[in-house]
Protein backbone atom coordinates (compact mmCIF):
# COMPACT_ATOMS: atom_id res chain seq x y z
CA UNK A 1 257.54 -22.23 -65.82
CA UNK A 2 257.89 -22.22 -69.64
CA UNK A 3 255.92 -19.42 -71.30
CA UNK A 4 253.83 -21.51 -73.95
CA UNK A 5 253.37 -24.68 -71.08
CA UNK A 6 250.62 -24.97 -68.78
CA UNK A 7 250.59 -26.99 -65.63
CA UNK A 8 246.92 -29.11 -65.35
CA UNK A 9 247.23 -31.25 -62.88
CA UNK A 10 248.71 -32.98 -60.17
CA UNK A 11 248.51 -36.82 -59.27
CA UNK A 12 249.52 -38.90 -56.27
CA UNK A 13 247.97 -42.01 -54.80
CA UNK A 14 248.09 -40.13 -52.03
CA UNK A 15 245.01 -37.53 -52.65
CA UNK A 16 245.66 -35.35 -49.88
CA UNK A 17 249.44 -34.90 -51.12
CA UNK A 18 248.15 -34.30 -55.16
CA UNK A 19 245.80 -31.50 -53.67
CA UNK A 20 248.45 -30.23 -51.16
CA UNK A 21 251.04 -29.79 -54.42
CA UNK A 22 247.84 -28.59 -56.56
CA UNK A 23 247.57 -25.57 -53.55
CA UNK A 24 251.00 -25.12 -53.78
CA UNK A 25 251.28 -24.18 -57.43
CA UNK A 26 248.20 -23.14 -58.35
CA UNK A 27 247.02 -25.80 -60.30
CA UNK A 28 243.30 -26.24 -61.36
CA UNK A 29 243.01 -30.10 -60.72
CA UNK A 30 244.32 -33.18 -58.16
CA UNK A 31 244.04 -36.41 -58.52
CA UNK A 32 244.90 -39.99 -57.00
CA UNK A 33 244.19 -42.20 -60.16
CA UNK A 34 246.14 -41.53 -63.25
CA UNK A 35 243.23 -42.39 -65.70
CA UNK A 36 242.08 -38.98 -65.05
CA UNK A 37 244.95 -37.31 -65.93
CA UNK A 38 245.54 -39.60 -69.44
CA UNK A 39 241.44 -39.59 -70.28
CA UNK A 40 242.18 -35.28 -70.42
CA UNK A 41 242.12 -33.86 -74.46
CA UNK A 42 244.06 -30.71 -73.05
CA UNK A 43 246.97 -32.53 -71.52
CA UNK A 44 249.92 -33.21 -73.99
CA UNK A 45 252.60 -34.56 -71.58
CA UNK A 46 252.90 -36.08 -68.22
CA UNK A 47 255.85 -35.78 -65.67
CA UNK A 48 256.33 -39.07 -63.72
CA UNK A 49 258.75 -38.91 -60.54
CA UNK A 50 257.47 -42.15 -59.01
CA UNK A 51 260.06 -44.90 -57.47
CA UNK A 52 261.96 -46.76 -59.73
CA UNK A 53 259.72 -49.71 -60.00
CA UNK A 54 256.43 -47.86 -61.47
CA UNK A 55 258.51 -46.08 -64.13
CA UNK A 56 257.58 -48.68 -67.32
CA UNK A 57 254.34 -49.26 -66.21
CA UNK A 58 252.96 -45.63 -65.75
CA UNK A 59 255.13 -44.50 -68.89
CA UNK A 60 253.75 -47.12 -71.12
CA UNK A 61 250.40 -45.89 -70.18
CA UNK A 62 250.91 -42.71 -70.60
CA UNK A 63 252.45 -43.13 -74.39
CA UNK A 64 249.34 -45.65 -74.99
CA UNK A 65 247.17 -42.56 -74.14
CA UNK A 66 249.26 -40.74 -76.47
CA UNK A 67 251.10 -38.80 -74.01
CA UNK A 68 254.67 -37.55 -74.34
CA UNK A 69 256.70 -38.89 -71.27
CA UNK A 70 259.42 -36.85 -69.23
CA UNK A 71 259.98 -40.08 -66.73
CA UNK A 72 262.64 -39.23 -63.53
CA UNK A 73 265.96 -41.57 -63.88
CA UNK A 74 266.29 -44.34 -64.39
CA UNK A 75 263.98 -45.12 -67.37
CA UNK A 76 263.04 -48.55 -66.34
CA UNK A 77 264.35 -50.85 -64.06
CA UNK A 78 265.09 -53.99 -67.03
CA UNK A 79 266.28 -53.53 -70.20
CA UNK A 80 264.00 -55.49 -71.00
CA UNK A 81 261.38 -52.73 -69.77
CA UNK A 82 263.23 -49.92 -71.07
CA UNK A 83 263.64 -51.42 -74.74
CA UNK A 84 259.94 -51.37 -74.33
CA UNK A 85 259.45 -48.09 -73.72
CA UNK A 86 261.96 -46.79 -76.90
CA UNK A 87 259.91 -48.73 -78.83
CA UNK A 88 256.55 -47.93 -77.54
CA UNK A 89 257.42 -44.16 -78.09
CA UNK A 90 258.92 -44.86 -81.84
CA UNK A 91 255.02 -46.79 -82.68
CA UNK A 92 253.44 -43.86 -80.65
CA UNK A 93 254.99 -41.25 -82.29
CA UNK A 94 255.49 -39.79 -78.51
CA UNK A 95 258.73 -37.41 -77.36
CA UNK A 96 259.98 -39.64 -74.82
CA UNK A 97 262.89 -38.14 -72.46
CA UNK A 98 264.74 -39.63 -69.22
CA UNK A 99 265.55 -36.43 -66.75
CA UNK A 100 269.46 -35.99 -67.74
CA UNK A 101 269.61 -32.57 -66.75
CA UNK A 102 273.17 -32.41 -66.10
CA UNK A 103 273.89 -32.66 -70.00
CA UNK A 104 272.15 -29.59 -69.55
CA UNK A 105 275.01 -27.99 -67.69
CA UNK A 106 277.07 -25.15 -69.34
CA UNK A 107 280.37 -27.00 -68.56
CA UNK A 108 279.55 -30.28 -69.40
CA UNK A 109 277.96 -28.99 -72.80
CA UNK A 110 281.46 -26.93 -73.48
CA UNK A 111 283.43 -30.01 -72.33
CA UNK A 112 281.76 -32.18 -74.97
CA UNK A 113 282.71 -29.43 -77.52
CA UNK A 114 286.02 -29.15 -76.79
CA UNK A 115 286.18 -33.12 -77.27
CA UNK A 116 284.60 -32.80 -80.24
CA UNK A 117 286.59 -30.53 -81.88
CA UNK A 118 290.04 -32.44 -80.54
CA UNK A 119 291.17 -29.77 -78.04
CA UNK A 120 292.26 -33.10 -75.57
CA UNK A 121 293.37 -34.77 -78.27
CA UNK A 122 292.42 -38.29 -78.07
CA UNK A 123 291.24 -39.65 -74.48
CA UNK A 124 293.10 -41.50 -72.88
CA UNK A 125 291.93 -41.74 -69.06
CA UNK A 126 289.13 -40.38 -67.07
CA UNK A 127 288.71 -40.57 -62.62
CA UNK A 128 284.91 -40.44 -61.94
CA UNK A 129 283.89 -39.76 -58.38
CA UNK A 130 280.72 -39.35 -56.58
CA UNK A 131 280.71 -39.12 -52.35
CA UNK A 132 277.28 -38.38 -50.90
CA UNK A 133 275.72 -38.79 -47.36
CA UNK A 134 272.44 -41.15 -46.81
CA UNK A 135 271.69 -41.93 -43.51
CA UNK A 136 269.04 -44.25 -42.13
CA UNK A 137 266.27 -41.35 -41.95
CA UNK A 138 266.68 -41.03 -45.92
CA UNK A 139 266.19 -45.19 -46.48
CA UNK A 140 263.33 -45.25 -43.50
CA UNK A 141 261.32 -42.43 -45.83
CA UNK A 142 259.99 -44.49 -48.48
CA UNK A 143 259.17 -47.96 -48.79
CA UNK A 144 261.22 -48.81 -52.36
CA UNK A 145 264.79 -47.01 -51.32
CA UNK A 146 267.59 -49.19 -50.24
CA UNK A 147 265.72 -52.54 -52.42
CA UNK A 148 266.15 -54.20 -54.98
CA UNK A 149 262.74 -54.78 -55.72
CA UNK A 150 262.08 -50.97 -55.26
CA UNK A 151 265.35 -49.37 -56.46
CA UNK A 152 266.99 -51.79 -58.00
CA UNK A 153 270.01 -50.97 -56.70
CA UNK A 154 271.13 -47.90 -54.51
CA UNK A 155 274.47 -45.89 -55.12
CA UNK A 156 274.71 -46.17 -59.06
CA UNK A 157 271.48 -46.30 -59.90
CA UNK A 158 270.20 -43.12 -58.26
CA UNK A 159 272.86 -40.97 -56.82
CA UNK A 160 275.57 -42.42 -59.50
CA UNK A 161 272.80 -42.14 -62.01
CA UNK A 162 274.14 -38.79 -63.23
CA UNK A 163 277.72 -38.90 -63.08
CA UNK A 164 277.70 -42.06 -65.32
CA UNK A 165 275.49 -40.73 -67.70
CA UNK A 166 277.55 -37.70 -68.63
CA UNK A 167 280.82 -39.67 -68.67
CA UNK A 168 279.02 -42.11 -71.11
CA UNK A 169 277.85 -38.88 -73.53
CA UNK A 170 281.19 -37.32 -73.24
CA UNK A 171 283.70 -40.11 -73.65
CA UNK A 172 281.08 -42.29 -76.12
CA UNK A 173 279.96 -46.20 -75.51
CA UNK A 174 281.49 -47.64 -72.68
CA UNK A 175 282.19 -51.21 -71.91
CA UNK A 176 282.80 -52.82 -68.39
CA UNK A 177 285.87 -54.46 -67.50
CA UNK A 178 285.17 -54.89 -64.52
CA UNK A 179 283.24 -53.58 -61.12
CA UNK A 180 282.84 -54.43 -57.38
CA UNK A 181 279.98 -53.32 -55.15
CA UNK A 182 279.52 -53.02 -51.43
CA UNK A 183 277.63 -52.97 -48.37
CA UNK A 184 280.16 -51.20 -46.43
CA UNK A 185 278.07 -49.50 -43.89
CA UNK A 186 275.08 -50.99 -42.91
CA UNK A 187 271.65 -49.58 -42.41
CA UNK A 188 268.53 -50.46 -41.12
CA UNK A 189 266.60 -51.83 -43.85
CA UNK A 190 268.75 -51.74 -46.75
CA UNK A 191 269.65 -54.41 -48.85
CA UNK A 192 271.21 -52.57 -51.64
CA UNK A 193 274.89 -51.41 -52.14
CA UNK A 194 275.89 -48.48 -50.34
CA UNK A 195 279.32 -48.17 -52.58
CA UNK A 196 280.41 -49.25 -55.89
CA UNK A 197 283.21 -48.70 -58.51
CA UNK A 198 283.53 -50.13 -61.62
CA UNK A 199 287.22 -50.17 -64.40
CA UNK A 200 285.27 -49.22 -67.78
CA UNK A 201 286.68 -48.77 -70.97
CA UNK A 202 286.41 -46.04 -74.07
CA UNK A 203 285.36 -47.00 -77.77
CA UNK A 204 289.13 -45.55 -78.75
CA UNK A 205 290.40 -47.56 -75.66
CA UNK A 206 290.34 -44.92 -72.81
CA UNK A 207 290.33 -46.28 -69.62
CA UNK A 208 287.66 -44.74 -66.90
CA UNK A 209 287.87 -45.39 -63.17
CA UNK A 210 283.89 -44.41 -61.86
CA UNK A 211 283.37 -44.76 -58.26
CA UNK A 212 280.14 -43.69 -55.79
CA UNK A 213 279.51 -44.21 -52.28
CA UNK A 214 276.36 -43.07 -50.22
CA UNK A 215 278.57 -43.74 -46.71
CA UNK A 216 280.51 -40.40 -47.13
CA UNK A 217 280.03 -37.40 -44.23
CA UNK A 218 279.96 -35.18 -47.38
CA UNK A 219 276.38 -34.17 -48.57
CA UNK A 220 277.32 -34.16 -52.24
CA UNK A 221 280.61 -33.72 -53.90
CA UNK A 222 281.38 -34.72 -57.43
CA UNK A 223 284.48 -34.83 -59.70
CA UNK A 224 284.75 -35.89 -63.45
CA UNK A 225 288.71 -36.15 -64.83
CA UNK A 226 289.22 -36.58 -68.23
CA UNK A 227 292.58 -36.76 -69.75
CA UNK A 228 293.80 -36.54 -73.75
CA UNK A 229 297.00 -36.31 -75.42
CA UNK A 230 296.59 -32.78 -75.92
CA UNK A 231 295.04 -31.22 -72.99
CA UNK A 232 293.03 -32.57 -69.70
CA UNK A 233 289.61 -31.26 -67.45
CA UNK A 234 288.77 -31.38 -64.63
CA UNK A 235 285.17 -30.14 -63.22
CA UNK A 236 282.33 -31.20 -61.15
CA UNK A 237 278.45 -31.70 -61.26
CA UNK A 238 277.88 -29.41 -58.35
CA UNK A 239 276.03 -26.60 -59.06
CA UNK A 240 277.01 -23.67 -60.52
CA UNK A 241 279.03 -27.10 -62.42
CA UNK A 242 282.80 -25.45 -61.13
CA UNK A 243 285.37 -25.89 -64.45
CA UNK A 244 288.26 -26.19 -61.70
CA UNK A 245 291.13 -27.44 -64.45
CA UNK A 246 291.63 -27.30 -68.10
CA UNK A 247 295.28 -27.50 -69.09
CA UNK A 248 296.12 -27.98 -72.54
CA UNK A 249 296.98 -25.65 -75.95
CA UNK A 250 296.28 -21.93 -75.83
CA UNK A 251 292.51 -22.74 -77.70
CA UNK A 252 291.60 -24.58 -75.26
CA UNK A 253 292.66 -22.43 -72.01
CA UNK A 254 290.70 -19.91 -73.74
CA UNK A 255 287.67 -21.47 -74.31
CA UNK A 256 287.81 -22.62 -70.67
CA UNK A 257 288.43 -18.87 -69.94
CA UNK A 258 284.82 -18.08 -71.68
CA UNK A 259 283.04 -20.85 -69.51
CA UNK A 260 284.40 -19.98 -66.71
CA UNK A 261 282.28 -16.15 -67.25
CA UNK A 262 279.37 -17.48 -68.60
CA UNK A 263 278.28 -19.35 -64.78
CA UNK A 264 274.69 -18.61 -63.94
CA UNK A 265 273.79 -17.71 -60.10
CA UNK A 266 271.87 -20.07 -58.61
CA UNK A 267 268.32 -18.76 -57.54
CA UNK A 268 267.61 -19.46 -53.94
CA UNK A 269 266.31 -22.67 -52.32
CA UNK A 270 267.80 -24.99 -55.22
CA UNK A 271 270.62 -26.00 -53.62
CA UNK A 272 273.14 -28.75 -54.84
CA UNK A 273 270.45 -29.73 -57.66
CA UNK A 274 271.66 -26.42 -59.66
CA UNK A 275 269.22 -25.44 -62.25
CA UNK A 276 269.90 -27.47 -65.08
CA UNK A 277 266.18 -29.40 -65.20
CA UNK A 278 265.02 -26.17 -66.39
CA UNK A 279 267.27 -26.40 -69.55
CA UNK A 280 265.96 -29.88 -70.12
CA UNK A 281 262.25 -29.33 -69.66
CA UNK A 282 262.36 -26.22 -72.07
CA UNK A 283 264.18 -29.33 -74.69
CA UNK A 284 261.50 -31.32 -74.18
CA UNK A 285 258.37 -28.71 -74.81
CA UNK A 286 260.47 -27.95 -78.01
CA UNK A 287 260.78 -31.78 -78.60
CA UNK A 288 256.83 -31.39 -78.34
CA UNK A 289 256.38 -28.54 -80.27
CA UNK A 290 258.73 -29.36 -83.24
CA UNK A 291 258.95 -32.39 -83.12
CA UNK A 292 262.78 -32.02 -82.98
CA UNK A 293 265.40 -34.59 -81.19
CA UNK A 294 266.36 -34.08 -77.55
CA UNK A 295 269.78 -34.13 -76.22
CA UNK A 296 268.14 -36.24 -73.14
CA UNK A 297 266.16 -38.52 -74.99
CA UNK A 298 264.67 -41.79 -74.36
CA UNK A 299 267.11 -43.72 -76.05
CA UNK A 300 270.29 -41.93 -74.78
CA UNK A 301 268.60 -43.12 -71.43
CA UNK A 302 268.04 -46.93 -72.44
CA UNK A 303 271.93 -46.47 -73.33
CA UNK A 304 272.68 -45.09 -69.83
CA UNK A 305 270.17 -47.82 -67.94
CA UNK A 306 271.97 -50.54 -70.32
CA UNK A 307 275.34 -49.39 -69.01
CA UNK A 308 274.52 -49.35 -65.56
CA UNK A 309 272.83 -52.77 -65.37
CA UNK A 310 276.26 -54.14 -66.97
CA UNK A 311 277.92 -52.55 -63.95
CA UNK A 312 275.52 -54.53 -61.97
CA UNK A 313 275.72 -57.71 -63.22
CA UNK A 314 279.99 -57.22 -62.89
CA UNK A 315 280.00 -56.43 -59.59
CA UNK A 316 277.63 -59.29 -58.37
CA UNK A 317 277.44 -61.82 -60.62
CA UNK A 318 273.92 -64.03 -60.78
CA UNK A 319 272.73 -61.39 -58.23
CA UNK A 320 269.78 -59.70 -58.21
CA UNK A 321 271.15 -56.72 -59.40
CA UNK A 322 272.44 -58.93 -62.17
CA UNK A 323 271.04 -57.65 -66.04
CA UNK A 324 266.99 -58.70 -66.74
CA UNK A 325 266.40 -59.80 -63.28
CA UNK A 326 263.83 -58.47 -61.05
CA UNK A 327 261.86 -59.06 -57.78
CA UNK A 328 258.48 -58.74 -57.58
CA UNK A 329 257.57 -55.16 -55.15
CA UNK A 330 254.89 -56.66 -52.51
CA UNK A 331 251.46 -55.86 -54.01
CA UNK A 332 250.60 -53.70 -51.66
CA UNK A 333 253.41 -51.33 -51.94
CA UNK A 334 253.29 -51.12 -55.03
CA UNK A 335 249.61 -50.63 -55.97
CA UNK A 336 248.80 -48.00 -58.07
CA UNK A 337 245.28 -46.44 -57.99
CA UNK A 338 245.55 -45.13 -60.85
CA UNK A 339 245.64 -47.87 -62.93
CA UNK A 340 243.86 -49.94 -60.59
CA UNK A 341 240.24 -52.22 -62.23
């Protein structure tokens, strides 16, 4: 918890689970409709971890009540919805940010430094990887995983989410060449792809190979590559964020020398998650507070959800993962009391 933040309240449609999390954490108030929460003077942001589908519409109610937004990956399922949102913030005057926490992590923030100040040279290649294990217990949870109406996709969208957004902010705008996605090992009750990887190109021409897959016996591995003329990395999104390669001049085997002392232990119970959302959510109360711009913003994730939906539309074409399309969720899934009339 942030020493100058207060947490108010907690809201699910489900009341019973909003008062169960209130219990949990000590907070004064629960709720199941959202109006409450947004009607409050004393509440200057809102958190929304929702499913993918309720992202626009409870963020663009929250900025209309003049909330700042920290909205869970990604930031909309269109981008259609999410150039809505970047521009609803801008008129608003609201911080809005899309959880990014692994620009957050100590490696990945001394990686984009080292590219930045030409210790690789100029890239040239990158290998992006991402096996994970989801069986059918994980899809049979909630209604919206494993659709398209829902999720809008599976592997890239939310367990690929991350790795593609920190190749995009290290290596700069990407283009797609070209992508293929799969259903390679079926599930009950999912329509969505369960693998996909994608040839994607640099703005100086690098070429990056990205690949994710949900099928894997592995519970979460990850490993970024990125190779310059002058030196090459190699680390993973794992937590503590392991820098397992950097060869290259003498600056930059020394910098990677410094990283590799700085790691931070991980405080029990967080697992493979790490503890970089802590780093992000302390950027965004100072986002709040000074008004300054965040390194997770809502238009770095509008870039990322732009991306991804090009990755989409590659690997299916005129599917209905393809860009600006989007199935209805059934009404009753996907009612939300708190904006209910």
């Amino acid at each position: 918890m942030l020493p100058d933040a207060e947490l108010r309240w907690a809201c699910d449609r489900d009341l019973a689970r909003a008062e169960s999390l209130a219990r949990r954490y000590g907070l004064p108030r629960a709720t199941a409709d959202l109006r409450d929460v947004l009607a409050d003077p004393e509440v200057d942001s809102v958190s929304i971890a929702v499913d993918h589908a309720q992202h626009f519409e409870l963020a663009a109610a929250a900025l209309e009540a003049g909330k700042h937004v920290l909205v869970e990956k990604p930031l909309a399922l269109t981008v259609e919805e999410g150039t809505a949102l970047t521009a609803l913030a801008q008129r608003t005057g609201r911080v809005l940010s899309v959880v990014s926490q692994h620009r957050y992590d100590p490696v990945v923030t001394a990686v984009r430094d080292w590219i930045a100040g030409g210790l690789l040279g100029q890239l040239v290649s990158g290998t992006v990887s991402l096996q994970c294990g989801r069986d059918d217990a994980y899809y049979a949870d909630s209604y919206w995983r494993g659709t398209f109406a829902g999720e809008g996709g599976s592997a890239l969208v939310n367990q690929g989410y991350h790795a593609l957004d920190v190749t995009r902010w290290l290596v700069g705008g990407l283009t797609v060449t070209g992508a293929a996605a799969g259903h390679t090992a079926p599930r009950g009750g999912m329509e969505t792809e369960d693998t996909l990887a994608a040839l994607l190109r640099g703005p100086q021409g690098a070429l990056v190979t990205y690949h994710v897959t949900v099928a894997s016996s592995i519970t979460w591995r990850t490993r970024v590559e990125l190779v310059g003329t002058e030196g090459s990395v190699l680390f993973d999104l794992d937590h503590p964020g392991t820098l397992h390669l950097a060869e290259g001049g003498e600056a930059l085997r020394a910098a990677a020398r410094e990283v590799g002392a700085q790691v931070e232990p991980a405080p029990a119970g967080i697992g493979y998650y790490g503890i970089s959302h802590r780093r992000q959510i302390a950027d965004f109360a100072a986002a709040v507070r000074d008004g300054r711009r965040m390194t997770a913003d809502g238009e770095a994730g509008l870039d990322t959800l732009r991306l991804l939906r090009e990755m989409y539309g590659a690997a299916r074409p005129g599917g209905p993962t393809a860009p600006g399309e989007r199935t209805a969720v059934p009404a009753a899934a996907n009612a939300v009391p708190a904006l209910g009339g």
